[in-house]
C-alpha atoms as a PDB file:
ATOM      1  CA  UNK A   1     -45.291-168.263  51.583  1.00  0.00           C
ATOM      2  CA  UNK A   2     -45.157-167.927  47.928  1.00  0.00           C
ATOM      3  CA  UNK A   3     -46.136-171.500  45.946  1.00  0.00           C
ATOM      4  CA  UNK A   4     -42.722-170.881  44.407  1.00  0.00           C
ATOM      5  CA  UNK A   5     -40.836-170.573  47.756  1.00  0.00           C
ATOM      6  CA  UNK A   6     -41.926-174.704  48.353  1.00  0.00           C
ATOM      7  CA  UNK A   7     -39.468-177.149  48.122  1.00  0.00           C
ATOM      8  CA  UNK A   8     -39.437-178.937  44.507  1.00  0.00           C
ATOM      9  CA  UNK A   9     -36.414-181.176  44.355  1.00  0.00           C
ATOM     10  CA  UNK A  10     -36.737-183.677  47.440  1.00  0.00           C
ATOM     11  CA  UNK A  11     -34.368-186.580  47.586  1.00  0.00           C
ATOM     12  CA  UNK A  12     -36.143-189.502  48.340  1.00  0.00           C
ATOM     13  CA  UNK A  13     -34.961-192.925  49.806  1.00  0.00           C
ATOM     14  CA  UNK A  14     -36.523-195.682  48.379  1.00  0.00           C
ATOM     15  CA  UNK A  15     -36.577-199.066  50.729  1.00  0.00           C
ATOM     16  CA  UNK A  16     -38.483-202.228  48.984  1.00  0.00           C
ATOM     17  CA  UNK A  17     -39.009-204.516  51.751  1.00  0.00           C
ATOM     18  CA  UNK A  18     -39.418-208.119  50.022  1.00  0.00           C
ATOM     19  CA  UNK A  19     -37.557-211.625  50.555  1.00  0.00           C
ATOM     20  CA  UNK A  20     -37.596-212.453  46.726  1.00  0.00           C
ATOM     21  CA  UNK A  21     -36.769-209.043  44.754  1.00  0.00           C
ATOM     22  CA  UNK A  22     -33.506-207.873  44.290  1.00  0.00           C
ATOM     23  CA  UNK A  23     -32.443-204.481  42.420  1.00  0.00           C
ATOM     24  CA  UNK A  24     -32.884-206.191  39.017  1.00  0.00           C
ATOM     25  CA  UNK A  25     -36.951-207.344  39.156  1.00  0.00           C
ATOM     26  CA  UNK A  26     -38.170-204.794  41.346  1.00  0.00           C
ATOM     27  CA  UNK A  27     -40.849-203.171  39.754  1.00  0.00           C
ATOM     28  CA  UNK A  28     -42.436-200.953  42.623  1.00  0.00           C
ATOM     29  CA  UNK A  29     -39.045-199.869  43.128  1.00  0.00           C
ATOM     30  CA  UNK A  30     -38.602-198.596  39.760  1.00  0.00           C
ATOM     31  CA  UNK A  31     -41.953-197.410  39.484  1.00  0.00           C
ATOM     32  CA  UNK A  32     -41.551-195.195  42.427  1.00  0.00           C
ATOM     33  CA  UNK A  33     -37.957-193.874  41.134  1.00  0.00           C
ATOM     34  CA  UNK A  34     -39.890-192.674  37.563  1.00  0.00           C
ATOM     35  CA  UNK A  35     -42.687-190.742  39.207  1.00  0.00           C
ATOM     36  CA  UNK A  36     -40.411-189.262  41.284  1.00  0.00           C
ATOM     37  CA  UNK A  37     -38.407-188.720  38.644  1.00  0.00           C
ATOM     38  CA  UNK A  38     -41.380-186.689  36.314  1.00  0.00           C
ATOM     39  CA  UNK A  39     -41.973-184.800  39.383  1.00  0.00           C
ATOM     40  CA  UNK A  40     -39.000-183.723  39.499  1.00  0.00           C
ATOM     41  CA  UNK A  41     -37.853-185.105  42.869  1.00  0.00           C
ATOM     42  CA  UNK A  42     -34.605-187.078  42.945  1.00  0.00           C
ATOM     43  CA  UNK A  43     -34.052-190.384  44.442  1.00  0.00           C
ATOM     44  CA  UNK A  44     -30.957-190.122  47.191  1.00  0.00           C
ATOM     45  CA  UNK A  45     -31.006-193.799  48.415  1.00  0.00           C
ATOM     46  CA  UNK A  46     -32.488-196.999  47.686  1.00  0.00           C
ATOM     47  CA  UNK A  47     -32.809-200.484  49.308  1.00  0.00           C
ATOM     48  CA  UNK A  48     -34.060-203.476  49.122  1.00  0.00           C
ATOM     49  CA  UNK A  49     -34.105-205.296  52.659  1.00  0.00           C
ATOM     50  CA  UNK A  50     -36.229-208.514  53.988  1.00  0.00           C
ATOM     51  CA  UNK A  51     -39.061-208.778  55.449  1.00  0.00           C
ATOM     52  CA  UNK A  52     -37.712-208.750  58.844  1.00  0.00           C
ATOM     53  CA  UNK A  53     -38.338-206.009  61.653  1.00  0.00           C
ATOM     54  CA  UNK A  54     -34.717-205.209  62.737  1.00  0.00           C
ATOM     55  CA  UNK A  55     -33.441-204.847  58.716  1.00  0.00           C
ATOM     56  CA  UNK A  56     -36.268-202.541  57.939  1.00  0.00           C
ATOM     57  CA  UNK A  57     -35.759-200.186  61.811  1.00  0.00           C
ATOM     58  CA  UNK A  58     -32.386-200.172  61.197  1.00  0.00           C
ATOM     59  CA  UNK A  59     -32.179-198.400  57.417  1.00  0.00           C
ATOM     60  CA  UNK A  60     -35.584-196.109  58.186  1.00  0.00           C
ATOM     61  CA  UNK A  61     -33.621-194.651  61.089  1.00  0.00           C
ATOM     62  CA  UNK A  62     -30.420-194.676  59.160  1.00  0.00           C
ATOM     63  CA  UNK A  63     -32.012-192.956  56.436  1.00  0.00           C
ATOM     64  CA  UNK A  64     -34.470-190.125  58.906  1.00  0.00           C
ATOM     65  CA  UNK A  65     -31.103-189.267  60.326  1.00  0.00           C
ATOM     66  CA  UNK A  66     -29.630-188.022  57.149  1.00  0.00           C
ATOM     67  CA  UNK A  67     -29.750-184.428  56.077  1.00  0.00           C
ATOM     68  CA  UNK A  68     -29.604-185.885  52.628  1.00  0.00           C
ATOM     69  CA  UNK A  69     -32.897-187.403  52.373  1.00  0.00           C
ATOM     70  CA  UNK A  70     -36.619-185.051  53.013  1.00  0.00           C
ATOM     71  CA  UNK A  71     -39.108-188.183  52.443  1.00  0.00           C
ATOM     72  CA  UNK A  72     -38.595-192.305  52.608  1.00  0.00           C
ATOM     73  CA  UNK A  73     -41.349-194.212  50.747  1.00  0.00           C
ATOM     74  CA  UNK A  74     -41.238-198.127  51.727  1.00  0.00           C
ATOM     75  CA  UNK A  75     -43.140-200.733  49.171  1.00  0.00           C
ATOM     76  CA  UNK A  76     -43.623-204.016  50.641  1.00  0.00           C
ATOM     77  CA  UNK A  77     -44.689-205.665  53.996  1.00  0.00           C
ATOM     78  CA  UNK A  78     -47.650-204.001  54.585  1.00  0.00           C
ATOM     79  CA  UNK A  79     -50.460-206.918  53.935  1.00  0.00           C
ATOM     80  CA  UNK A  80     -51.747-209.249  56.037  1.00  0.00           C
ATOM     81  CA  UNK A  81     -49.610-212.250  55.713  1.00  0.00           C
ATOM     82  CA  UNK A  82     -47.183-213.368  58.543  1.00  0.00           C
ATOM     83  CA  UNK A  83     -44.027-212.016  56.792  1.00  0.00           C
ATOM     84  CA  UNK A  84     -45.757-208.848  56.277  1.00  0.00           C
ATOM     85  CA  UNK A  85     -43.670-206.902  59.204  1.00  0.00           C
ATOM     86  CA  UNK A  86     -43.601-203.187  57.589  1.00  0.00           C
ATOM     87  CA  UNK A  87     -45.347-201.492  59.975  1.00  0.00           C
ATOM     88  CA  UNK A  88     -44.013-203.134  63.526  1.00  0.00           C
ATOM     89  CA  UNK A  89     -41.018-202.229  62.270  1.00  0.00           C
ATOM     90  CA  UNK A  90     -41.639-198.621  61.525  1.00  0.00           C
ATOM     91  CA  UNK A  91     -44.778-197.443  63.125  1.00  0.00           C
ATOM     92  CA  UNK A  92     -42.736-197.366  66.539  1.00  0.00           C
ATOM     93  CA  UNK A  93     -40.273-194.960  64.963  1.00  0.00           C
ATOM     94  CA  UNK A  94     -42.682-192.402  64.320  1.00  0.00           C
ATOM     95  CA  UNK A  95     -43.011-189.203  66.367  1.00  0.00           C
ATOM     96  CA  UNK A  96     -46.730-188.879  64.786  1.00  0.00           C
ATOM     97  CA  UNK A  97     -48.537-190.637  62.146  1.00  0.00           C
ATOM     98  CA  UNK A  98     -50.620-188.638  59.368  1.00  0.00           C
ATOM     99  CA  UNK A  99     -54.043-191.445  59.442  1.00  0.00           C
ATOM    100  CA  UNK A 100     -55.566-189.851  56.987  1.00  0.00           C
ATOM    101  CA  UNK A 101     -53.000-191.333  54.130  1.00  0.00           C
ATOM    102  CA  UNK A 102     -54.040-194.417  55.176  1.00  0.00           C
ATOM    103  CA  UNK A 103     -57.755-193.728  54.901  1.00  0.00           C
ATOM    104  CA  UNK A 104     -57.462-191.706  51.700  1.00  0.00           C
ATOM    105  CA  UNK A 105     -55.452-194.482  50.162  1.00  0.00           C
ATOM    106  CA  UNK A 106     -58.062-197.509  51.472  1.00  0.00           C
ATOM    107  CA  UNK A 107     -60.523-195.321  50.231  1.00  0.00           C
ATOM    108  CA  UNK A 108     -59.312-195.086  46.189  1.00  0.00           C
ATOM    109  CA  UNK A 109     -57.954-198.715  46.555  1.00  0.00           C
ATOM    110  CA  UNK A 110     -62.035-199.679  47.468  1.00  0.00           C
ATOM    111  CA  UNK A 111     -62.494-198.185  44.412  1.00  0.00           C
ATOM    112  CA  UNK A 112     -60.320-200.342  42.564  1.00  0.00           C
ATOM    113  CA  UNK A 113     -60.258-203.525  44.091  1.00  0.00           C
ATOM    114  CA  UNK A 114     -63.491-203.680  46.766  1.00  0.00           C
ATOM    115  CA  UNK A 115     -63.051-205.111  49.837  1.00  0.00           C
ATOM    116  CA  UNK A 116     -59.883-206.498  49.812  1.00  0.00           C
ATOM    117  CA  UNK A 117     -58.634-202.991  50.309  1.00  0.00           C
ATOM    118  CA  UNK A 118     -59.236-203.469  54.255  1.00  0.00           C
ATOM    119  CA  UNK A 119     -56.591-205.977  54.346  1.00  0.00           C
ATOM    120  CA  UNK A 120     -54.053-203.330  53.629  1.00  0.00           C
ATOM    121  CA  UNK A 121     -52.320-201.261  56.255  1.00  0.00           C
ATOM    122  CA  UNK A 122     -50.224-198.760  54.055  1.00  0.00           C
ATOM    123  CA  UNK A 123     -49.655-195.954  56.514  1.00  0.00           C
ATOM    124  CA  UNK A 124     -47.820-192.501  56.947  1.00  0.00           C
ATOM    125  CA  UNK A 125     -46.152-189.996  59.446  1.00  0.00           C
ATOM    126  CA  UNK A 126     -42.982-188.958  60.301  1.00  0.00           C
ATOM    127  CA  UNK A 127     -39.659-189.437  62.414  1.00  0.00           C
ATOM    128  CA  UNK A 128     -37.704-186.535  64.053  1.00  0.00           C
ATOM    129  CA  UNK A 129     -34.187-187.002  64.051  1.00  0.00           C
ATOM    130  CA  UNK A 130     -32.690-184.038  65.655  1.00  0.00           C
ATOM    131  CA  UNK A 131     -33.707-180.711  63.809  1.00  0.00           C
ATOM    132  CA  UNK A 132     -35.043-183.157  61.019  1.00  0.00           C
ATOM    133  CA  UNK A 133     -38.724-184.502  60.562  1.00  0.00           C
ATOM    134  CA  UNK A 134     -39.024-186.964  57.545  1.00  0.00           C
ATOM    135  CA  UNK A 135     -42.089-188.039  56.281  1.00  0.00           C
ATOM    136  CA  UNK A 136     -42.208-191.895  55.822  1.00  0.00           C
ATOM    137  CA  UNK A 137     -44.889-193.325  53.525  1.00  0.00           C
ATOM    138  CA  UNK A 138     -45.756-197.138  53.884  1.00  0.00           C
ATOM    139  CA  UNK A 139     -47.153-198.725  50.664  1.00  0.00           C
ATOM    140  CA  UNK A 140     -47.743-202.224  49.531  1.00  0.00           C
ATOM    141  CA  UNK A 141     -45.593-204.295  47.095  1.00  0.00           C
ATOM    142  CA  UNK A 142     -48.244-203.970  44.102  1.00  0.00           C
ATOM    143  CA  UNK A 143     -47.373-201.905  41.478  1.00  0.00           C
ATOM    144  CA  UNK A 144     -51.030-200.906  40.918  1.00  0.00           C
ATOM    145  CA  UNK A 145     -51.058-199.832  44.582  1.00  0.00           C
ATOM    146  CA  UNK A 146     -47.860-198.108  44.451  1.00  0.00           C
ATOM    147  CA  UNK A 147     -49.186-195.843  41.291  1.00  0.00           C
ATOM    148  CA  UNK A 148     -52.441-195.046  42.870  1.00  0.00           C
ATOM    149  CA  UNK A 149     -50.642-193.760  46.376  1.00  0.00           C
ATOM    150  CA  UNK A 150     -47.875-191.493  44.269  1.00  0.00           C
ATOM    151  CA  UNK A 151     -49.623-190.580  41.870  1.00  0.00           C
ATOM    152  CA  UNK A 152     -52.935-189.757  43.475  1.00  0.00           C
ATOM    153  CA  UNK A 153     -51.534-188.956  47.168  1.00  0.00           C
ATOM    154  CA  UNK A 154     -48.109-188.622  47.843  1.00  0.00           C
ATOM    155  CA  UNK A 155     -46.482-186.769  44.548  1.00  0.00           C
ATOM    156  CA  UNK A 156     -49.069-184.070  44.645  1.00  0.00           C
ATOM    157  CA  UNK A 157     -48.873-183.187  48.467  1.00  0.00           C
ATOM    158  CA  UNK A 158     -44.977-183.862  48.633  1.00  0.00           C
ATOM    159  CA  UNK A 159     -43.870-180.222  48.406  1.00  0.00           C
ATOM    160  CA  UNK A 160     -46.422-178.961  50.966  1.00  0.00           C
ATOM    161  CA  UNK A 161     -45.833-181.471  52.914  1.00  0.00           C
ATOM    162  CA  UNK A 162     -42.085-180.903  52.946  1.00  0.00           C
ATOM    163  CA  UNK A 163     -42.829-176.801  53.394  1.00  0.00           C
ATOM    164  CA  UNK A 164     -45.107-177.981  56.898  1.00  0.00           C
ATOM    165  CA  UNK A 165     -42.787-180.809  58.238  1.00  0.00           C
ATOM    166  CA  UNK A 166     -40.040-177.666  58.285  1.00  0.00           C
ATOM    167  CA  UNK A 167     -41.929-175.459  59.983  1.00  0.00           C
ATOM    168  CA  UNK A 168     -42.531-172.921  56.838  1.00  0.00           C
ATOM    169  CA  UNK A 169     -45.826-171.468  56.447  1.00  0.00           C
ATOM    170  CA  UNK A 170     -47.996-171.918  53.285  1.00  0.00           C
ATOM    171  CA  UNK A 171     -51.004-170.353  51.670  1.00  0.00           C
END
């Protein structure tokens, strides 16, 4: 497959998993809507639910099952704290997960912050929904954690990863 012949213009859904933000203050939100944005992806949906395993289940499925939407990138809920419910909510919707996001992303966060990058569990794979396999990314709330996972990991494999999820072959 010709570089050309991958997908350029995903639309992404965009669910902030927080008790406290709403639409207004939500900077990892917004953050994720402008890269996407200068990569010229577009943003089809975005959300902002609590931090509460059946809200979270309920609009990743809604969202996999929508020919509408190629990729859903979650901020929030993926610490260590009690609240932090992200990935029970999600994890068991996943046909596969992709562990090496989760490494890679550990791995430049050690860089940046030491140890305390073990406490995170930002993860990856994908749900298939009928003929449709979505990639779902799971990223912390930070802002400096969201930057260093789009712009570092997700925004530059996004179109590949799009091309394999689909079944196309690249080079």
């Amino acid at each position: 497959m010709h570089p050309h012949d991958l997908p350029v213009n995903a639309g992404v859904a965009i669910l902030t998993v927080s008790d406290t933000r709403s639409i207004e203050d939500d900077q990892s939100g917004d953050q994720i809507a402008e890269l996407l944005k200068v990569a010229d992806h577009r943003v089809a949906r975005r959300s902002i639910v609590h931090d509460e395993q059946n809200e979270i289940a309920t609009a990743v499925s809604k969202w996999a099952a929508s020919s509408e939407i190629d990729v859903i990138i979650i901020t929030g809920g993926t610490g260590s704290s009690p609240r932090d419910v992200t990935p029970e909510a999600v994890l068991p919707l996943l046909a596969s997960n992709l562990p090496g996001f989760g490494e890679l992303f550990r791995q430049l966060s050690y860089e940046q912050i030491g140890a305390a990058a073990m406490l995170s569990r930002a993860d990856a794979g994908w749900i298939d929904a009928g003929p449709l396999r979505t990639p779902v990314f799971l990223l912390p709330g930070s802002p400096k954690a969201v930057d260093l996972a789009m712009e570092n990991l997700i925004i530059p494999q996004l179109s590949h990863l799009l091309a394999v999820c689909r079944g196309k072959k690249t080079i």
